[in-house]
Structures are given as structure tokens and as C-alpha cells.
C-alpha atoms as a PDB file:
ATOM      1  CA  UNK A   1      -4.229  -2.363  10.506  1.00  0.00           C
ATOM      2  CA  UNK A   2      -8.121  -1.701  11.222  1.00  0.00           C
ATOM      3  CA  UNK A   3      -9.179  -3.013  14.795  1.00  0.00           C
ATOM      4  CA  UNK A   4     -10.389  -6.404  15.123  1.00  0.00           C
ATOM      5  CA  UNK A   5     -14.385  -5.751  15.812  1.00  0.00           C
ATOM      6  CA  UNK A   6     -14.246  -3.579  12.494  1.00  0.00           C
ATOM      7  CA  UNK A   7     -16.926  -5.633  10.632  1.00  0.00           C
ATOM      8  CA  UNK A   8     -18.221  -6.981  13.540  1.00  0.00           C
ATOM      9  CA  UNK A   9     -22.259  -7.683  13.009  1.00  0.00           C
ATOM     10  CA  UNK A  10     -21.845  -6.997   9.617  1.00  0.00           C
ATOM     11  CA  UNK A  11     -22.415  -9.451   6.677  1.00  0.00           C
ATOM     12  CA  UNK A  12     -21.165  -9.161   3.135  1.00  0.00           C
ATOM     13  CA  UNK A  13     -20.557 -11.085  -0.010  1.00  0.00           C
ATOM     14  CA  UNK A  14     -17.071 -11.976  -1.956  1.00  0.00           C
ATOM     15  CA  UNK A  15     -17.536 -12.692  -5.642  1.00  0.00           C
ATOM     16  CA  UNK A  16     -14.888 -14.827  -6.743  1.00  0.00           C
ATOM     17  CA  UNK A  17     -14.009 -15.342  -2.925  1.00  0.00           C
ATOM     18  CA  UNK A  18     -12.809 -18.901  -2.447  1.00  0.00           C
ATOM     19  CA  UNK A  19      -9.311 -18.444  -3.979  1.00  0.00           C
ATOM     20  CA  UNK A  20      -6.854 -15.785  -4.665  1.00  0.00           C
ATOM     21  CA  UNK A  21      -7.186 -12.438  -3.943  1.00  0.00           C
ATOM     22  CA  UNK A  22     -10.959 -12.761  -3.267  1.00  0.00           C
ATOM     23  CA  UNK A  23     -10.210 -15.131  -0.820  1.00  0.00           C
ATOM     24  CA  UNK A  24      -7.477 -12.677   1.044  1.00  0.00           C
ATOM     25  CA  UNK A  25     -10.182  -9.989   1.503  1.00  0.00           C
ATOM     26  CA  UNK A  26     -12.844 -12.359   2.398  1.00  0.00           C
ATOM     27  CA  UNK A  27     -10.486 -13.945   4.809  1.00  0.00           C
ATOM     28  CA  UNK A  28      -9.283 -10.441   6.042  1.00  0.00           C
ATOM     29  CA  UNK A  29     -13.046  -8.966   6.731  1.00  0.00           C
ATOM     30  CA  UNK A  30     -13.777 -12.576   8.707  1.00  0.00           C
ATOM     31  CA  UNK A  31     -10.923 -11.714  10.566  1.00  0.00           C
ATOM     32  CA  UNK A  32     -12.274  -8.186  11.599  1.00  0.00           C
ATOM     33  CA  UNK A  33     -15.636  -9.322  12.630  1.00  0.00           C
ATOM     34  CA  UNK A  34     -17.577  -9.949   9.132  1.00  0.00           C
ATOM     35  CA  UNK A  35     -19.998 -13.051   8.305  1.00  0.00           C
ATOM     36  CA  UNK A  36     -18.546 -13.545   4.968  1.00  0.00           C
ATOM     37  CA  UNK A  37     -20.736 -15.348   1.745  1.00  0.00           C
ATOM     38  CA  UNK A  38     -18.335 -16.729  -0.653  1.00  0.00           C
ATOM     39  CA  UNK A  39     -19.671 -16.935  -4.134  1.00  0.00           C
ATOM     40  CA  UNK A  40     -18.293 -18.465  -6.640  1.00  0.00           C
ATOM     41  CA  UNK A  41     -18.240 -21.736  -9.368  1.00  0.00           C
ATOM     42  CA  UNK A  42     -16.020 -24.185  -7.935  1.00  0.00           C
ATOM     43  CA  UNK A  43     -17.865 -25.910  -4.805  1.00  0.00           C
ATOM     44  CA  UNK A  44     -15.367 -27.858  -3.805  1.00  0.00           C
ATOM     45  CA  UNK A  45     -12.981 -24.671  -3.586  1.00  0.00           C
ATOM     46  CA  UNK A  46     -16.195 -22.415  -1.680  1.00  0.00           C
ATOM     47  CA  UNK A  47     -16.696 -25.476   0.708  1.00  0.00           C
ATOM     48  CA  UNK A  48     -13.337 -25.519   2.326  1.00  0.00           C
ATOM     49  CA  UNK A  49     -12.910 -21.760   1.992  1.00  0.00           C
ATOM     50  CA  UNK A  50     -16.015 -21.059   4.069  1.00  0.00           C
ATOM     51  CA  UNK A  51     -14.917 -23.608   6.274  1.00  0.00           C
ATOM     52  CA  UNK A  52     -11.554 -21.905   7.326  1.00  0.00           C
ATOM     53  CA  UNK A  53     -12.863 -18.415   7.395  1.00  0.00           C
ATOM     54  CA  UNK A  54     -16.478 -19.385   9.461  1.00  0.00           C
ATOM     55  CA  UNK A  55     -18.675 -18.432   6.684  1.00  0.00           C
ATOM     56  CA  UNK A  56     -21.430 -19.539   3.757  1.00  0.00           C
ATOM     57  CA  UNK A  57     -20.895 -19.771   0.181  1.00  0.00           C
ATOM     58  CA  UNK A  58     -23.310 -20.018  -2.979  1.00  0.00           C
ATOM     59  CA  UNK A  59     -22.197 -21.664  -6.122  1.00  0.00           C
ATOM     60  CA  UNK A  60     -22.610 -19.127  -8.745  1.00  0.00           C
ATOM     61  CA  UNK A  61     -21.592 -18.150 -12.329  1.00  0.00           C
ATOM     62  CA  UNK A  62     -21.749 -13.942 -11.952  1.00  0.00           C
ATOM     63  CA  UNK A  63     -22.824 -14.614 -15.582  1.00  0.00           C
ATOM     64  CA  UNK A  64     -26.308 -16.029 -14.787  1.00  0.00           C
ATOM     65  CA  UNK A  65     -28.421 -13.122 -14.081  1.00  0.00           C
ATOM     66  CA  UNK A  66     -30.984 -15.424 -12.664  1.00  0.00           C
ATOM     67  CA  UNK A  67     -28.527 -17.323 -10.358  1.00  0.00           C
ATOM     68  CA  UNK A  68     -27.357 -14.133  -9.005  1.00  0.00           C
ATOM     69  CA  UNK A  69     -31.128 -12.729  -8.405  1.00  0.00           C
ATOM     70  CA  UNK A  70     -31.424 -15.978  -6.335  1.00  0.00           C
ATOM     71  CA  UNK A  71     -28.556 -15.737  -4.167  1.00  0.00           C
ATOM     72  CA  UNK A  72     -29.114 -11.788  -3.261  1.00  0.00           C
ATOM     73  CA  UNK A  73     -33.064 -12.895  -2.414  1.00  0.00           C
ATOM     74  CA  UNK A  74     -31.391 -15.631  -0.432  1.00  0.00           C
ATOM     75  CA  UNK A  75     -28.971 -13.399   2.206  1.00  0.00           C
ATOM     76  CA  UNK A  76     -31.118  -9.947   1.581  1.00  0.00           C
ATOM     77  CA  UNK A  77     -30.079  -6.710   2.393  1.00  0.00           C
ATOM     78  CA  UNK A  78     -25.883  -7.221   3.255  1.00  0.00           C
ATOM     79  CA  UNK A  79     -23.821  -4.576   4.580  1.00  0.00           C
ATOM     80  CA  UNK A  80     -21.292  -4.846   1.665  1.00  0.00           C
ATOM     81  CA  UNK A  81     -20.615  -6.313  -1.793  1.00  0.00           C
ATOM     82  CA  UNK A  82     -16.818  -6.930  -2.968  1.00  0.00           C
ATOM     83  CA  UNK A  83     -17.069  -7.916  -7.185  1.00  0.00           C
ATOM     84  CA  UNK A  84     -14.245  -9.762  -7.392  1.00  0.00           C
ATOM     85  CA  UNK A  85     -14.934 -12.697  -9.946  1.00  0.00           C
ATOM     86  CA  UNK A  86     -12.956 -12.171 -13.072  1.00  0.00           C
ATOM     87  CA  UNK A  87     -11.854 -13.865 -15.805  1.00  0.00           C
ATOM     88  CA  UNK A  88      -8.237 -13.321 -17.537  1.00  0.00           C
ATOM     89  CA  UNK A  89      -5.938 -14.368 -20.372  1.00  0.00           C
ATOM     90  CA  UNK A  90      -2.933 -13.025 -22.600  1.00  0.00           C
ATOM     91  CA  UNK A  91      -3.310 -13.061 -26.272  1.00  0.00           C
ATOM     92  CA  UNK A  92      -2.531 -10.562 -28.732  1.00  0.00           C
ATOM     93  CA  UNK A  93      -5.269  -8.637 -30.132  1.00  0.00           C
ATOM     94  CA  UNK A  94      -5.746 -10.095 -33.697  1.00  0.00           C
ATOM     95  CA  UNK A  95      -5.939 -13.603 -32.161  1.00  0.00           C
ATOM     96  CA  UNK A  96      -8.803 -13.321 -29.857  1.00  0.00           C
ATOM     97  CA  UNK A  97     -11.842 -14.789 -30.576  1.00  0.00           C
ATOM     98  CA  UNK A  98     -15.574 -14.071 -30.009  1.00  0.00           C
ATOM     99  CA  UNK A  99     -15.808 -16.581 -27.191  1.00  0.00           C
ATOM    100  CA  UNK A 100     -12.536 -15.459 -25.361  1.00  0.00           C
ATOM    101  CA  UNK A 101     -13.787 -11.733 -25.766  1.00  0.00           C
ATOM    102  CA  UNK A 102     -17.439 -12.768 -24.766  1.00  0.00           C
ATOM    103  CA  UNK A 103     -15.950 -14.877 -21.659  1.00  0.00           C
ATOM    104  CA  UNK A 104     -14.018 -12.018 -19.786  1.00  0.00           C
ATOM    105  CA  UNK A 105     -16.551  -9.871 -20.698  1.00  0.00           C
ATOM    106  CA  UNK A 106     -19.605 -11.873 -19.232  1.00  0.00           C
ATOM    107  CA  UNK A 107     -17.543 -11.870 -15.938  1.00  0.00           C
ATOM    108  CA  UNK A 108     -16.241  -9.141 -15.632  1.00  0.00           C
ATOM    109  CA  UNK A 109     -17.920  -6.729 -16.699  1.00  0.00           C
ATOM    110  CA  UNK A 110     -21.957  -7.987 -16.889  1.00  0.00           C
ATOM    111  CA  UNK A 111     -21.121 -10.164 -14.007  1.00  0.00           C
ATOM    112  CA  UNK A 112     -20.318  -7.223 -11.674  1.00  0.00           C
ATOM    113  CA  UNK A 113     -23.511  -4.886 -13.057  1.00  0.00           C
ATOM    114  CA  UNK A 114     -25.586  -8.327 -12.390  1.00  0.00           C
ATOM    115  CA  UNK A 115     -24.123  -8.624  -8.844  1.00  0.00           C
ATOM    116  CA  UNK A 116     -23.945  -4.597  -8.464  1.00  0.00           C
ATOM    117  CA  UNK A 117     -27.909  -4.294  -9.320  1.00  0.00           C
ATOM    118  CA  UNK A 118     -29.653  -7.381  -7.258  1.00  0.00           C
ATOM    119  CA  UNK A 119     -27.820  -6.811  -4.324  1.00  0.00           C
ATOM    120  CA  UNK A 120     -27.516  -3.376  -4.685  1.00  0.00           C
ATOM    121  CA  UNK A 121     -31.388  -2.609  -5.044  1.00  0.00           C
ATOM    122  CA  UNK A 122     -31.838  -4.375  -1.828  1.00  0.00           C
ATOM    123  CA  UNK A 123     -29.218  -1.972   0.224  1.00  0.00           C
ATOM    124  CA  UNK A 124     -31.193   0.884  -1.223  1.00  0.00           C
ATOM    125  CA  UNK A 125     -34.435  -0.424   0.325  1.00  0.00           C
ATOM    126  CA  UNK A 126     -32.241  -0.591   3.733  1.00  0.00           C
ATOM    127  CA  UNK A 127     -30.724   2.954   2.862  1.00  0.00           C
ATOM    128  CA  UNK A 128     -27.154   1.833   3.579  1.00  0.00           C
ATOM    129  CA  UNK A 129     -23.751  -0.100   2.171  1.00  0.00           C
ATOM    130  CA  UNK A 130     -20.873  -0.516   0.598  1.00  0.00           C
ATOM    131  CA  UNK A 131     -19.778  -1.996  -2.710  1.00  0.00           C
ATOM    132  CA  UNK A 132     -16.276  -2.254  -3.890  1.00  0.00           C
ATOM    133  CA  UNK A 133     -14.753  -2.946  -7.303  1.00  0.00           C
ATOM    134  CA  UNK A 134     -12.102  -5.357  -8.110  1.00  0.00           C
ATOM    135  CA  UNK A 135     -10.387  -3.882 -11.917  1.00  0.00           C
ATOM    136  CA  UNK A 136      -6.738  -3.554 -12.893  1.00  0.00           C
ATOM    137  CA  UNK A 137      -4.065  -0.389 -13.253  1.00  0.00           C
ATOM    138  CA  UNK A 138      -4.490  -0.647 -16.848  1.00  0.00           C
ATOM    139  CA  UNK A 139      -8.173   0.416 -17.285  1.00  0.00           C
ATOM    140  CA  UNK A 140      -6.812   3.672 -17.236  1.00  0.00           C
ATOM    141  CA  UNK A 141      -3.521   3.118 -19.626  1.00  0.00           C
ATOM    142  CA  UNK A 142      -4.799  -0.477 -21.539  1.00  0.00           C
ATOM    143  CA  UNK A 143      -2.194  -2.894 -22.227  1.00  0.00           C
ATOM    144  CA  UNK A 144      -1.108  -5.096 -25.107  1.00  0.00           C
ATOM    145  CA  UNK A 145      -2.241  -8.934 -24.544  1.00  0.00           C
ATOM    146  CA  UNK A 146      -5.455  -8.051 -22.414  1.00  0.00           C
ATOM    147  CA  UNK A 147      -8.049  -6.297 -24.483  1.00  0.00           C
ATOM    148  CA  UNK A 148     -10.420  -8.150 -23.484  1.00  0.00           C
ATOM    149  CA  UNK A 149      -9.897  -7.489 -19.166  1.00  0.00           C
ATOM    150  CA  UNK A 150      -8.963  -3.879 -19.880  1.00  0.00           C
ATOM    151  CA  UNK A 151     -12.251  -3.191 -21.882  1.00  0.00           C
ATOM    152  CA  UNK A 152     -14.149  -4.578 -19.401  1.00  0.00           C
ATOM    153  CA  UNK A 153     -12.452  -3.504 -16.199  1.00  0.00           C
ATOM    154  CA  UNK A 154     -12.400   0.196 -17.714  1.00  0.00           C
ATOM    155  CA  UNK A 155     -16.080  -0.541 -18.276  1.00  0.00           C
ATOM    156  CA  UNK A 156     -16.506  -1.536 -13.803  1.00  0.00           C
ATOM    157  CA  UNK A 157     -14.263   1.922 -13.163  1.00  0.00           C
ATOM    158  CA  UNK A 158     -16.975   4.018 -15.312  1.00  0.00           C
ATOM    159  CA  UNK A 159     -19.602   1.905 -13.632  1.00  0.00           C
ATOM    160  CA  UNK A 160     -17.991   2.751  -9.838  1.00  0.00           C
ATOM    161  CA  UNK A 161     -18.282   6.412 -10.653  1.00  0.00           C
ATOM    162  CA  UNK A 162     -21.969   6.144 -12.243  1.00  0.00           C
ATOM    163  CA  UNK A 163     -22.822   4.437  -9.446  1.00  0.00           C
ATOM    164  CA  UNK A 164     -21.161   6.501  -6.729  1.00  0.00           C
ATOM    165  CA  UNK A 165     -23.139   9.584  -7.857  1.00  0.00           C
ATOM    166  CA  UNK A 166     -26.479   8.355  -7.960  1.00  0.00           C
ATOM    167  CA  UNK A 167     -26.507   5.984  -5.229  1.00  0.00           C
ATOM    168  CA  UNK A 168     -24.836   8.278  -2.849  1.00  0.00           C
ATOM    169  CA  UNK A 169     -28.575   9.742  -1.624  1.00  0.00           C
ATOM    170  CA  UNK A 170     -28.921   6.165  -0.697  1.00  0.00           C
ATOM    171  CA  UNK A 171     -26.206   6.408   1.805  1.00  0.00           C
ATOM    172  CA  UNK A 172     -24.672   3.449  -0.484  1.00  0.00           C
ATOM    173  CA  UNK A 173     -20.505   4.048  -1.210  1.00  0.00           C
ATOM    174  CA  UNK A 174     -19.279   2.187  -4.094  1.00  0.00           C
ATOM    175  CA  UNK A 175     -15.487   2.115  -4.854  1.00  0.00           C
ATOM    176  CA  UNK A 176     -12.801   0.117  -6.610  1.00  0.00           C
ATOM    177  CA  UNK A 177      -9.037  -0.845  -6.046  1.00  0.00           C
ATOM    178  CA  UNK A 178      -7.023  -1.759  -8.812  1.00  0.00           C
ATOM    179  CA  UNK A 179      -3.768  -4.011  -8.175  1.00  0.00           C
ATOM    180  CA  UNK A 180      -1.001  -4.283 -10.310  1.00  0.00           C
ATOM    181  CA  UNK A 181       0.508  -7.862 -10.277  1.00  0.00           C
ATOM    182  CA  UNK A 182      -0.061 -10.191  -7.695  1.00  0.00           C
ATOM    183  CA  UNK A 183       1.054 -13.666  -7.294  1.00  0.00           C
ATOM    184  CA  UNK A 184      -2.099 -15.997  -7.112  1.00  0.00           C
ATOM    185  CA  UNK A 185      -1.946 -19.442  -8.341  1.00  0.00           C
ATOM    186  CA  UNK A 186      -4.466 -18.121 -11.320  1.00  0.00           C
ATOM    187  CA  UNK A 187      -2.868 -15.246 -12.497  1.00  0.00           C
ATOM    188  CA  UNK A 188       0.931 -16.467 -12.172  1.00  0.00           C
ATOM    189  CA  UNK A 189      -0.197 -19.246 -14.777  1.00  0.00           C
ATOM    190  CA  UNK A 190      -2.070 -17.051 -17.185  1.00  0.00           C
ATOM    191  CA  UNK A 191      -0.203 -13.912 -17.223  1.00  0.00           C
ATOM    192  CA  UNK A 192       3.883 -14.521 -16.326  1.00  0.00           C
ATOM    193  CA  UNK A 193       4.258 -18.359 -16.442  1.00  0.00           C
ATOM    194  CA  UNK A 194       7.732 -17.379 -17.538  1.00  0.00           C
ATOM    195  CA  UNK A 195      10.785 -16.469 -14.850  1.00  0.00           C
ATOM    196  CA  UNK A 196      11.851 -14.122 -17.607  1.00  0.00           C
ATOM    197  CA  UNK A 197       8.628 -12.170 -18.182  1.00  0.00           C
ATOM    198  CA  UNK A 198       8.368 -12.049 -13.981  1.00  0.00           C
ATOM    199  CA  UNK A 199      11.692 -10.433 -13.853  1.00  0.00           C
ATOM    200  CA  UNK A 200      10.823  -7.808 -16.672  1.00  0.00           C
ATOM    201  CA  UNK A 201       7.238  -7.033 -15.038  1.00  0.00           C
ATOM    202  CA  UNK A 202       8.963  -6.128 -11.429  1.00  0.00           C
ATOM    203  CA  UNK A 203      11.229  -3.816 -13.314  1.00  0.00           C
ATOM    204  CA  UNK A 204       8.808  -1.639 -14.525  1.00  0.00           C
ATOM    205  CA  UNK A 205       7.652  -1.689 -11.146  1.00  0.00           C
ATOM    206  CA  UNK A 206       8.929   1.222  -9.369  1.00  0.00           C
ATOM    207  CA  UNK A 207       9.498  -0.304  -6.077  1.00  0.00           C
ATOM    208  CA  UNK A 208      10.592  -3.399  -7.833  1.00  0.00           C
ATOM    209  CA  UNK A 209       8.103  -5.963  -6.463  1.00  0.00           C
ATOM    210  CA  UNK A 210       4.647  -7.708  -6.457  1.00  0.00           C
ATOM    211  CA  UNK A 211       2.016  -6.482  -4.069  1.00  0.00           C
ATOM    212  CA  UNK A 212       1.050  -9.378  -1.333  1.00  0.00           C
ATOM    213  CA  UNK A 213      -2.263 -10.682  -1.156  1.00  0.00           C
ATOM    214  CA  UNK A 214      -2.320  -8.838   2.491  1.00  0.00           C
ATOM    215  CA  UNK A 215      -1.748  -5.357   1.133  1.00  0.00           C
ATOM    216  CA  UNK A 216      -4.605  -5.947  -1.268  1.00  0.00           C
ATOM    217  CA  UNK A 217      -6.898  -7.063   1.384  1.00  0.00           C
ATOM    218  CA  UNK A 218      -5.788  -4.154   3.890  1.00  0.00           C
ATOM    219  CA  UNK A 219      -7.127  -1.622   1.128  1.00  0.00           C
ATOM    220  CA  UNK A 220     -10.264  -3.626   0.619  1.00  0.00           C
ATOM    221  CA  UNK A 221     -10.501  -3.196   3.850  1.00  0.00           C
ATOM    222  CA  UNK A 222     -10.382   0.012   4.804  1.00  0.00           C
ATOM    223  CA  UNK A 223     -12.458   0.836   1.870  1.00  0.00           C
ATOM    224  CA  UNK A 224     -14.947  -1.001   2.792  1.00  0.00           C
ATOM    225  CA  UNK A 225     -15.008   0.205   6.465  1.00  0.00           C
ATOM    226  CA  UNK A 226     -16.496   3.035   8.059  1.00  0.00           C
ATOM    227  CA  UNK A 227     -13.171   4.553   8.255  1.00  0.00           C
ATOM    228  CA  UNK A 228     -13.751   5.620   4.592  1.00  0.00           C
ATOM    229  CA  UNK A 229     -17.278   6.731   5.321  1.00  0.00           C
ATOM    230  CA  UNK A 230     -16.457   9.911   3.370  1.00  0.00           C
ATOM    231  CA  UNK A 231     -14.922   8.254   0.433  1.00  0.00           C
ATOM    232  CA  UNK A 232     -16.717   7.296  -2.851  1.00  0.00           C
ATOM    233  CA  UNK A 233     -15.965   6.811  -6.616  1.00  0.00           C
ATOM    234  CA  UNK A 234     -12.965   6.471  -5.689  1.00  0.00           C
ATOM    235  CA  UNK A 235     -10.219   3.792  -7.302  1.00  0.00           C
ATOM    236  CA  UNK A 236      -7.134   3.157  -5.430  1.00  0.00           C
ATOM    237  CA  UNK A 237      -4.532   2.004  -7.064  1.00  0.00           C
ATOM    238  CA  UNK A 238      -2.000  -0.768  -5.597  1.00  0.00           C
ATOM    239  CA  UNK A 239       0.665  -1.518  -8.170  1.00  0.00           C
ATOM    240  CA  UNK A 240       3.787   0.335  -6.441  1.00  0.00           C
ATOM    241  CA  UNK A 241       3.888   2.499  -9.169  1.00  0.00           C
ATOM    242  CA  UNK A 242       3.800   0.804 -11.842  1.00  0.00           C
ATOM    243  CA  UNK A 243       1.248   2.393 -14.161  1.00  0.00           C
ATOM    244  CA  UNK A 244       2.992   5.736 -13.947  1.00  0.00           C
ATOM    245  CA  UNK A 245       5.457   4.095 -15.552  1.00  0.00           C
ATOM    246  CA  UNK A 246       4.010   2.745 -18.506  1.00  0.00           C
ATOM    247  CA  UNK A 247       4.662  -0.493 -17.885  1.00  0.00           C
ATOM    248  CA  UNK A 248       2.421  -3.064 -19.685  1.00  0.00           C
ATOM    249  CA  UNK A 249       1.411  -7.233 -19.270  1.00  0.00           C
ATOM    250  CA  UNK A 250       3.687  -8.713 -21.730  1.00  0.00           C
ATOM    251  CA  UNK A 251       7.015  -7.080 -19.296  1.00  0.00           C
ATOM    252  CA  UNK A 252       8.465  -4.458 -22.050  1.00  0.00           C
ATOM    253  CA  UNK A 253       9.386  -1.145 -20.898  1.00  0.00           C
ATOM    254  CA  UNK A 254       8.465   2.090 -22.573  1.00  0.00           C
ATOM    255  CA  UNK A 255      11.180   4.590 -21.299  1.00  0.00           C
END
């Protein structure tokens, strides 16, 4: 566990940050010191998120370039980014339409190069940050049911390492984690509703359980902390094994 003054005088923005996982790290970095802007759609879910954790929020949709250009200009030149917002649904390939691809897309993917580019032009004017990645431990491996999330979240990993490269003269680290299933309210609804499918997820999971929300934050974390000054490009995977396995969404196993 980092020490509690870790962030302290230090201001970044969550994407996605009022519920979920975004709001573990979020609430995490508050709790080591951070001044935390939550950004996301859902006011009334931003309002009383910001509330517990001492922050600010900004109603946004990452898929507005414009709305995201207004809310970097707002809060300037921030220590650290975290693109979280994401967008996520099972469906077999054949069946998904333009709008469902187009939807997980916009967020993920454009949303986090729209976030990524107006706030991080502004920490290359100030010669310094951090930006960190939210994808999934199938953008290496895919998976049956999510085209759509693992195109787009292989598209953020390529982007991390882009990134990484040329904005290290900048003295600007950019990094990603990718979880393997975690129980949120969103993603136990869309992706195992079913006790059944749970069950045959955790046992392609090598240490036969979820991640917690705290693990995922820890690694967020430290990532984003000067503890990993040295690291960059780098995606960290937190899925207890599971994509060594070959596990994939819809809970078959391959061995």
C-alpha cells in the first residue's frame, strides 16, 4: 500500500469515474492525497461521487470531442489522466450492428485518443504527467462475444505504446492495466448475469476468483505514482491468470 501523502498536491482526472472501477481508483488516489475530477455522463451519479471522495466532476460524453476540449481548458495542465470510460456488451459476432460496433468504439477507443490529446497537449506545455489506460486481458488474445471492446481496447494498448515513445521527451508516462473480471454493478449485468456462466469464468481463472475493485485501484495506483517513475508503455495485467489460460467471455474452456 503506497503512503498516504502519495498524490498529495496533485490533481488528476477519472474518465468514467463516478461508478465502478473508475470510481475505486478515483476514490483510492483521493485517499492518497489527489484532488480528483470525475468525468462522466450521469450527473446525478458524478454529484454524489465527488461528494464522498472531496472532489469536482464534469458531465461529459468522451465521445464529444468538443465537450472534452472544454473540460481540459477548464482544469488545465493536471498531473494525471486515468481513461477509464468504456462501453461493453456480449453478442456474437454476426449479430452486431453498426450502432453497437460504432457505440463501444466511440468510447472506447476515440473517447480515450479525444481525452489522451486535449489533456495531454496541455501536460506537454508543463513538461510533466502521467496517463494511464483502462483495456481488458483480451486485447492481446480477443474473445468470442466482444468484438467490438477487444477491437477497440487492442486499439488504446497500441495507442499506450505510440504514445509512450514519443511523449517520453516530454517527461509524460503513459501506461495501461488490463483486468480480467471484476464484479461492478455494470459489468456483472452485461457480461455474466448468469450464476452458471460466473462459475465457468472463475474456472478458467487460475487462482479461481474475481479481482476486487481494491486490487485494481492499488495498480492504478502505483502506476500512476512516482514510484513507477521509470515505467512506461507498459500494460499490467490483473486477471490472476486468466489469459494465459485461454479463457474467453462467454466461460468455455480451451484446454
Amino acid at each position: 500500500m503506497l503512503p498516504p501523502k502519495t498524490f498529495e498536491g496533485r490533481t488528476g482526472i477519472v474518465t468514467g469515474g463516478a461508478t465502478g472501477i473508475g470510481f475505486a481508483i478515483a476514490r483510492e488516489l483521493a485517499r492518497l492525497g489527489a484532488h480528483i475530477v470525475l468525468a462522466s455522463r450521469n450527473e446525478e451519479n458524478l454529484a454524489k461521487a465527488a461528494a464522498e471522495i472531496g472532489g469536482e466532476y464534469f458531465v461529459l460524453d468522451v465521445r464529444d470531442a468538443e465537450a472534452v476540449e472544454a473540460m481540459a481548458a477548464k482544469f488545465g495542465a493536471v498531473d494525471f489522466l486515468v481513461n477509464n470510460a468504456a462501453g461493453n456488451f456480449l453478442v456474437p459476432s454476426e449479430q452486431l450492428t453498426t450502432n453497437g460496433w460504432n457505440a463501444v468504439i466511440g468510447i472506447v477507443l476515440n473517447g480515450t485518443f479525444y481525452c489522451t490529446s486535449a489533456v495531454g497537449k496541455r501536460m506537454i506545455e508543463n513538461r510533466r504527467g502521467a496517463i494511464l489506460n483502462l483495456i481488458a486481458n483480451y486485447a492481446w488474445t480477443g474473445a468470442p462475444g466482444v468484438v467490438h471492446s477487444a477491437s477497440a481496447k487492442a486499439g488504446v494498448l497500441a495507442m499506450t505504446r505510440t504514445l509512450a515513445v514519443e511523449w517520453a521527451r516530454h517527461n509524460i508516462r503513459v501506461n495501461a492495466i488490463a483486468p480480467g473480471p471484476v464484479h461492478t454493478e455494470g459489468a456483472s449485468k452485461r457480461l455474466f448475469p448468469d450464476p452458471k456462466i460466473e462459475e465457468a469464468i472463475r474456472r478458467t481463472i487460475p487462482l479461481r476468483r474475481f479481482a476486487t475493485l481494491e486490487e485494481v485501484a492499488n495498480a492504478a495506483a502505483y502506476l500512476l505514482s512516482d514510484y513507477a517513475a521509470y515505467i512506461t508503455g507498459e500494460a499490467l495485467v490483473i486477471d490472476g491468470g486468466q489469459w494465459l489460460g485461454g479463457a474467453d467471455v462467454w466461460g468455455r474452456v480451451r484446454m
